[in-house]
C-alpha atoms as a PDB file:
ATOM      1  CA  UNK A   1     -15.346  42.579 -14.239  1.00  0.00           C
ATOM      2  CA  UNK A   2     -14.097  42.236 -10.888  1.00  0.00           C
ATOM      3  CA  UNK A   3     -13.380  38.198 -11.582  1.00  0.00           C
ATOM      4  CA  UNK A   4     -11.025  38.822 -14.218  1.00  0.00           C
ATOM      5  CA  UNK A   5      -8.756  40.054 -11.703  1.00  0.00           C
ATOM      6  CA  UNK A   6      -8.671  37.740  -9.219  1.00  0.00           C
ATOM      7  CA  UNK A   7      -8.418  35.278 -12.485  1.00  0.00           C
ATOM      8  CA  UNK A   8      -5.417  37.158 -13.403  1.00  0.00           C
ATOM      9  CA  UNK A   9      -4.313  36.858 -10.009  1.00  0.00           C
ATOM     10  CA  UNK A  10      -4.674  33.142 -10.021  1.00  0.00           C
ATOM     11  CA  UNK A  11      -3.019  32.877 -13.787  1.00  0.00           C
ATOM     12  CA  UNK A  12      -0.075  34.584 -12.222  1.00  0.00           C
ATOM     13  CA  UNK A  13       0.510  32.455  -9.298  1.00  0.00           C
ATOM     14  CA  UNK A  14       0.100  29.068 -11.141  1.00  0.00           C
ATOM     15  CA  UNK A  15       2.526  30.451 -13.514  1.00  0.00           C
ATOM     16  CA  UNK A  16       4.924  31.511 -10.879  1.00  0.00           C
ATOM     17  CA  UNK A  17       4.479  27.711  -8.973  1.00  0.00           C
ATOM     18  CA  UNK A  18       4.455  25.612 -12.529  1.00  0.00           C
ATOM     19  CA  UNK A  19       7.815  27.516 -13.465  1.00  0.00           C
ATOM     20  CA  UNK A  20       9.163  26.228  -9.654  1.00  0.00           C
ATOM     21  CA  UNK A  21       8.236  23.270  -9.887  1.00  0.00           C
ATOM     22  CA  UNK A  22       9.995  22.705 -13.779  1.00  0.00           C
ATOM     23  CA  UNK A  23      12.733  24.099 -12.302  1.00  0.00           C
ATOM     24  CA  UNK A  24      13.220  21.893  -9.107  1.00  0.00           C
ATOM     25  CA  UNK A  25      11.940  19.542 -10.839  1.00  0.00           C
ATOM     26  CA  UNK A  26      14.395  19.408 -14.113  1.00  0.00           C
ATOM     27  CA  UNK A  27      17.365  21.247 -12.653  1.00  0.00           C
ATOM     28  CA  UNK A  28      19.840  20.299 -10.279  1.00  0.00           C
ATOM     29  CA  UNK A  29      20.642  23.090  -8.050  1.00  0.00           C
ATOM     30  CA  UNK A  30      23.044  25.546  -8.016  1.00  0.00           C
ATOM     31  CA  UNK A  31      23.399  24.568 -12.476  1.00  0.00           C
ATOM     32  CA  UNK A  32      23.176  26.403 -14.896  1.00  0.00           C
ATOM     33  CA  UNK A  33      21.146  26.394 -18.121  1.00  0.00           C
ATOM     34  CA  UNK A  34      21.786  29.123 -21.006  1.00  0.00           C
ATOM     35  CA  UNK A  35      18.225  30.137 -21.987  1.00  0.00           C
ATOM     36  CA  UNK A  36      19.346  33.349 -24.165  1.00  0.00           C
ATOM     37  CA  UNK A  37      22.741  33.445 -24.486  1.00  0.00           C
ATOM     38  CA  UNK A  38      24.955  36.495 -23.151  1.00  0.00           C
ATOM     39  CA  UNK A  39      21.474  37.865 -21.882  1.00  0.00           C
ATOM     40  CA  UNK A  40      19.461  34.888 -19.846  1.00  0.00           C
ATOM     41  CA  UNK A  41      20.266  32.044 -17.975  1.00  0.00           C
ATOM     42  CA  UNK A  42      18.233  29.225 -15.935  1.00  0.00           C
ATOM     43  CA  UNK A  43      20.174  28.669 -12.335  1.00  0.00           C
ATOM     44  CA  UNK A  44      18.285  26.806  -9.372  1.00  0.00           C
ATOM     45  CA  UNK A  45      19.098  28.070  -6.191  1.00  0.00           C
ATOM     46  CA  UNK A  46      17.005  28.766  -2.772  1.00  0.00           C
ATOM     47  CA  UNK A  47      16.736  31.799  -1.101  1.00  0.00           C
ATOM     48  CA  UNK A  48      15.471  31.344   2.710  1.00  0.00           C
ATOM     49  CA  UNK A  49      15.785  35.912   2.809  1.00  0.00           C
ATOM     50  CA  UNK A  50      13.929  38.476   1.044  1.00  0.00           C
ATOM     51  CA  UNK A  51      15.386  40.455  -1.890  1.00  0.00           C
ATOM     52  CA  UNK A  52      19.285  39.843  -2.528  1.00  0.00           C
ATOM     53  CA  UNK A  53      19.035  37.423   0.203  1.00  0.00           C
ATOM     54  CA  UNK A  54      18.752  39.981   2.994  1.00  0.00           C
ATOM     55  CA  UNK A  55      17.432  38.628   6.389  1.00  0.00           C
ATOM     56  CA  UNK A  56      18.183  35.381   5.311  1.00  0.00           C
ATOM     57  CA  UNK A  57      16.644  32.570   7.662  1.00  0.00           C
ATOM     58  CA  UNK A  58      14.339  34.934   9.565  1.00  0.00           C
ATOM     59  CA  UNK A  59      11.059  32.548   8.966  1.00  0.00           C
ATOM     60  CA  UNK A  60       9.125  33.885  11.363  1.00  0.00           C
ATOM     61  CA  UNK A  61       9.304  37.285  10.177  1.00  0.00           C
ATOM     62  CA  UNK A  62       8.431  36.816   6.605  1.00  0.00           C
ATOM     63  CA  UNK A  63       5.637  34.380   7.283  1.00  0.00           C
ATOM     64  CA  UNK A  64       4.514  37.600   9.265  1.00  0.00           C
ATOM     65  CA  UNK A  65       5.101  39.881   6.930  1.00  0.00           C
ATOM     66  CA  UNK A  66       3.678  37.749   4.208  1.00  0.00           C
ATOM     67  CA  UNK A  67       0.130  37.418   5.724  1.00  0.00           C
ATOM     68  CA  UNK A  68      -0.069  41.139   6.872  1.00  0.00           C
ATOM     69  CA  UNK A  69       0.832  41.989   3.180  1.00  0.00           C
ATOM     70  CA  UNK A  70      -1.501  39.671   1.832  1.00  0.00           C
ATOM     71  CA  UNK A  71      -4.568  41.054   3.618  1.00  0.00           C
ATOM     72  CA  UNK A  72      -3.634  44.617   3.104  1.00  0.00           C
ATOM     73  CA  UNK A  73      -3.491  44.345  -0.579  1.00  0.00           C
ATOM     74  CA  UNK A  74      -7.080  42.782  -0.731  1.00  0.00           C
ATOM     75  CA  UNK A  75      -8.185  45.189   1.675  1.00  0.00           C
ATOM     76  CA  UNK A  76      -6.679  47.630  -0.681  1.00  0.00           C
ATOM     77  CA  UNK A  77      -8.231  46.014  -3.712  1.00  0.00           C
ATOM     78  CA  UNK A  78     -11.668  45.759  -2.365  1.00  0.00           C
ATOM     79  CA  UNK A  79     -12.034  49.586  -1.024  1.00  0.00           C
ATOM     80  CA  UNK A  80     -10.235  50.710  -4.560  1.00  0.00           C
ATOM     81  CA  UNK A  81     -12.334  52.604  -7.041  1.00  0.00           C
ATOM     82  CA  UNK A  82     -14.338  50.294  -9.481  1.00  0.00           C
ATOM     83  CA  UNK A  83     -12.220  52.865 -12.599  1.00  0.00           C
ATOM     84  CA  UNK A  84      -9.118  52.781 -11.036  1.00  0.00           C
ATOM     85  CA  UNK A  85      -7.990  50.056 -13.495  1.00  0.00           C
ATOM     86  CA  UNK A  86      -3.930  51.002 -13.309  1.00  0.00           C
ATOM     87  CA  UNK A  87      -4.344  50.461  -9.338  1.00  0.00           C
ATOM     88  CA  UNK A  88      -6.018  47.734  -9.655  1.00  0.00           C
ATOM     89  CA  UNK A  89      -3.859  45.932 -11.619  1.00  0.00           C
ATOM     90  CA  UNK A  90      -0.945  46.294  -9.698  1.00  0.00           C
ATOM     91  CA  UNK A  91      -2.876  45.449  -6.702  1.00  0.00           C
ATOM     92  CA  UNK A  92      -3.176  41.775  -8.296  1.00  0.00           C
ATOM     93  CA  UNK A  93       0.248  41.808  -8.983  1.00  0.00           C
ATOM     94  CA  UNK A  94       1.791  42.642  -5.836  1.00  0.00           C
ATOM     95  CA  UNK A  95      -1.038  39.941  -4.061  1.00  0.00           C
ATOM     96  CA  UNK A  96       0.047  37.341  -6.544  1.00  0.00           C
ATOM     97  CA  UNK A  97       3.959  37.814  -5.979  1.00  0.00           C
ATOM     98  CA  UNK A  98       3.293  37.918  -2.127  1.00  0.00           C
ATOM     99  CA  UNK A  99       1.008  34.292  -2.697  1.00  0.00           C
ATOM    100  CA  UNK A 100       3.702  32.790  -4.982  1.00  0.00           C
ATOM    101  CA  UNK A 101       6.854  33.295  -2.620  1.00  0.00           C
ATOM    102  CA  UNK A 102       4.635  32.386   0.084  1.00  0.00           C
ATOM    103  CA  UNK A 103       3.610  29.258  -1.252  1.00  0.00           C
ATOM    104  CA  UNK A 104       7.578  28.733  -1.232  1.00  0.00           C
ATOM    105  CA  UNK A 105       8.266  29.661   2.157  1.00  0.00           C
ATOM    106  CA  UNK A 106       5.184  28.109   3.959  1.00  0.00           C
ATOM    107  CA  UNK A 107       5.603  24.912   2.013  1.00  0.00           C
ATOM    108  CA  UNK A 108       9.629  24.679   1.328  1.00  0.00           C
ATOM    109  CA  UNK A 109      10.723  27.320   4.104  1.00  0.00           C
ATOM    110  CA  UNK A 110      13.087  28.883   1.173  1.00  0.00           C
ATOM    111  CA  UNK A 111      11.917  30.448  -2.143  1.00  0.00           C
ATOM    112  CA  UNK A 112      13.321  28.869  -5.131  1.00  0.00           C
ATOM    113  CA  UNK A 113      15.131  31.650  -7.622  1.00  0.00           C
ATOM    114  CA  UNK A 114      16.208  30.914 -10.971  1.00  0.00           C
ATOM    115  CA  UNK A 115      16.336  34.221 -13.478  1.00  0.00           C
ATOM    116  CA  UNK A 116      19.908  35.183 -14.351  1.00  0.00           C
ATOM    117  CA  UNK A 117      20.858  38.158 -15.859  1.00  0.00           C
ATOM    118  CA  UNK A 118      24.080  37.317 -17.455  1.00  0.00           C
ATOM    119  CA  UNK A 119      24.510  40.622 -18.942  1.00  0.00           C
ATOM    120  CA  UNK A 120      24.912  42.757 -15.621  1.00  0.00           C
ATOM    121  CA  UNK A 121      25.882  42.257 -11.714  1.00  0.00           C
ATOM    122  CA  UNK A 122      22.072  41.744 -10.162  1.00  0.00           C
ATOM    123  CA  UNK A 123      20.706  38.682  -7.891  1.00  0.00           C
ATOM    124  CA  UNK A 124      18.860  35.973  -9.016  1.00  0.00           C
ATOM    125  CA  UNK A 125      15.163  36.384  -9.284  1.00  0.00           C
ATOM    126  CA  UNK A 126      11.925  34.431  -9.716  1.00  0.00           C
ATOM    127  CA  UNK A 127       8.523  34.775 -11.486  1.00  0.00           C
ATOM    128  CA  UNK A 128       6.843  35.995  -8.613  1.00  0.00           C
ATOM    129  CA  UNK A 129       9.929  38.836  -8.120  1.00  0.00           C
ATOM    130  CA  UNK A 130       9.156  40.019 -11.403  1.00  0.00           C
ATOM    131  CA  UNK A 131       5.128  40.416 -10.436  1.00  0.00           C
ATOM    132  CA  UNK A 132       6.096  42.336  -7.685  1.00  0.00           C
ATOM    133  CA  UNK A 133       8.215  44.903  -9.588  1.00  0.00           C
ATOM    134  CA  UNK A 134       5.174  45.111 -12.456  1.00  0.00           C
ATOM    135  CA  UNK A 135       3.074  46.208  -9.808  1.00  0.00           C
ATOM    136  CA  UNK A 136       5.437  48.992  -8.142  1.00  0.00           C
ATOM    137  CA  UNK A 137       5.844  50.243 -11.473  1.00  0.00           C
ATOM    138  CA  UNK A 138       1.864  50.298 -11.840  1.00  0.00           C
ATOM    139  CA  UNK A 139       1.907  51.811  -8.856  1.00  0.00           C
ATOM    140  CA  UNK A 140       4.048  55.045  -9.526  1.00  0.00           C
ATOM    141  CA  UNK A 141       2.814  55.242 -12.876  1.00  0.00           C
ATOM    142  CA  UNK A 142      -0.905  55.039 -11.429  1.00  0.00           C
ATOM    143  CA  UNK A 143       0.031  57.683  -8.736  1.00  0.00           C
ATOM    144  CA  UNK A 144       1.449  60.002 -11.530  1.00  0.00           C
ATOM    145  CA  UNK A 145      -1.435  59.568 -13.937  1.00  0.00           C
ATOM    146  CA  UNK A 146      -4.056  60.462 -10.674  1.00  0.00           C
ATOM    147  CA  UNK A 147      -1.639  63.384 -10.123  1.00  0.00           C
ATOM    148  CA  UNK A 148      -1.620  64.583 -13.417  1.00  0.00           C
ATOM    149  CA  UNK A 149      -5.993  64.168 -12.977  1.00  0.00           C
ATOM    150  CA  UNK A 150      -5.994  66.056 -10.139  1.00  0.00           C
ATOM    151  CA  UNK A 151      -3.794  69.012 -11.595  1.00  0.00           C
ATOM    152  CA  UNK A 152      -5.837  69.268 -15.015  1.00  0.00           C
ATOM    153  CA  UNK A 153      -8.963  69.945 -12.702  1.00  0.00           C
ATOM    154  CA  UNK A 154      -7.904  72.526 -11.070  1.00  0.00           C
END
């Protein structure tokens, strides 16, 4: 059982670097492509911050960050409950957004963003963003159900 996550994990960042590389790859930067219309668009730019571009150019720090992140979530994986499934889960997906931006920034010192929400204000985001807000939402919704566990038993 415990393979299938780290398969998971590995299904995740593939996806997140095959999606990259179409997009470098196929579209010029700073273009944009209407994937669904009013809702969705495709546009190639680089990112060398974190989220909405903040600390933008601080290298150092993130490839920091980045490896202290990546061992505490297998740290946390490995010393989580066997049934903690919900945990678990968004364990993998936290680890494989951390691997997939840091693939970008160790290998092309930026991370290359390309979701466009066309419908609403918000910054342009990437596969491996979107892994990393699954797995906060697992996260809190994890939490709540052991909360909820813990309260029944009383």
């Amino acid at each position: 059982m415990q393979l299938i996550y780290w398969l998971l994990c590995a299904i995740l960042v593939i996806g997140d670097q095959g999606l990259k590389y179409y997009v470098t790859s196929n579209i010029a930067p700073m273009s944009v492509h209407e994937f669904i219309p009013g809702i969705l668009s495709i546009t190639h730019i680089t990112n060398t911050g974190a989220a909405w571009s903040m600390l933008e150019g601080k290298m150092m720090f993130f490839y920091l960050i980045t490896i202290i992140a990546v061992v505490v979530l297998v740290y946390l994986f490995i010393k989580a409950a066997k049934n903690e499934y919900m945990y678990r889960f968004a364990l993998i997906f936290l680890l494989a957004g951390t691997i997939g931006n840091a693939i970008d920034r160790f290998t092309r010192h930026f991370v290359v963003d390309m979701f466009n929400l066309d419908f609403m204000n918000f910054p342009i985001f990437n596969l491996a963003d979107t892994y990393i807000t699954i797995g906060v939402i697992l996260i809190i919704v994890s939490l709540f159900v052991q909360l909820a566990g813990e309260k029944n038993n009383k």
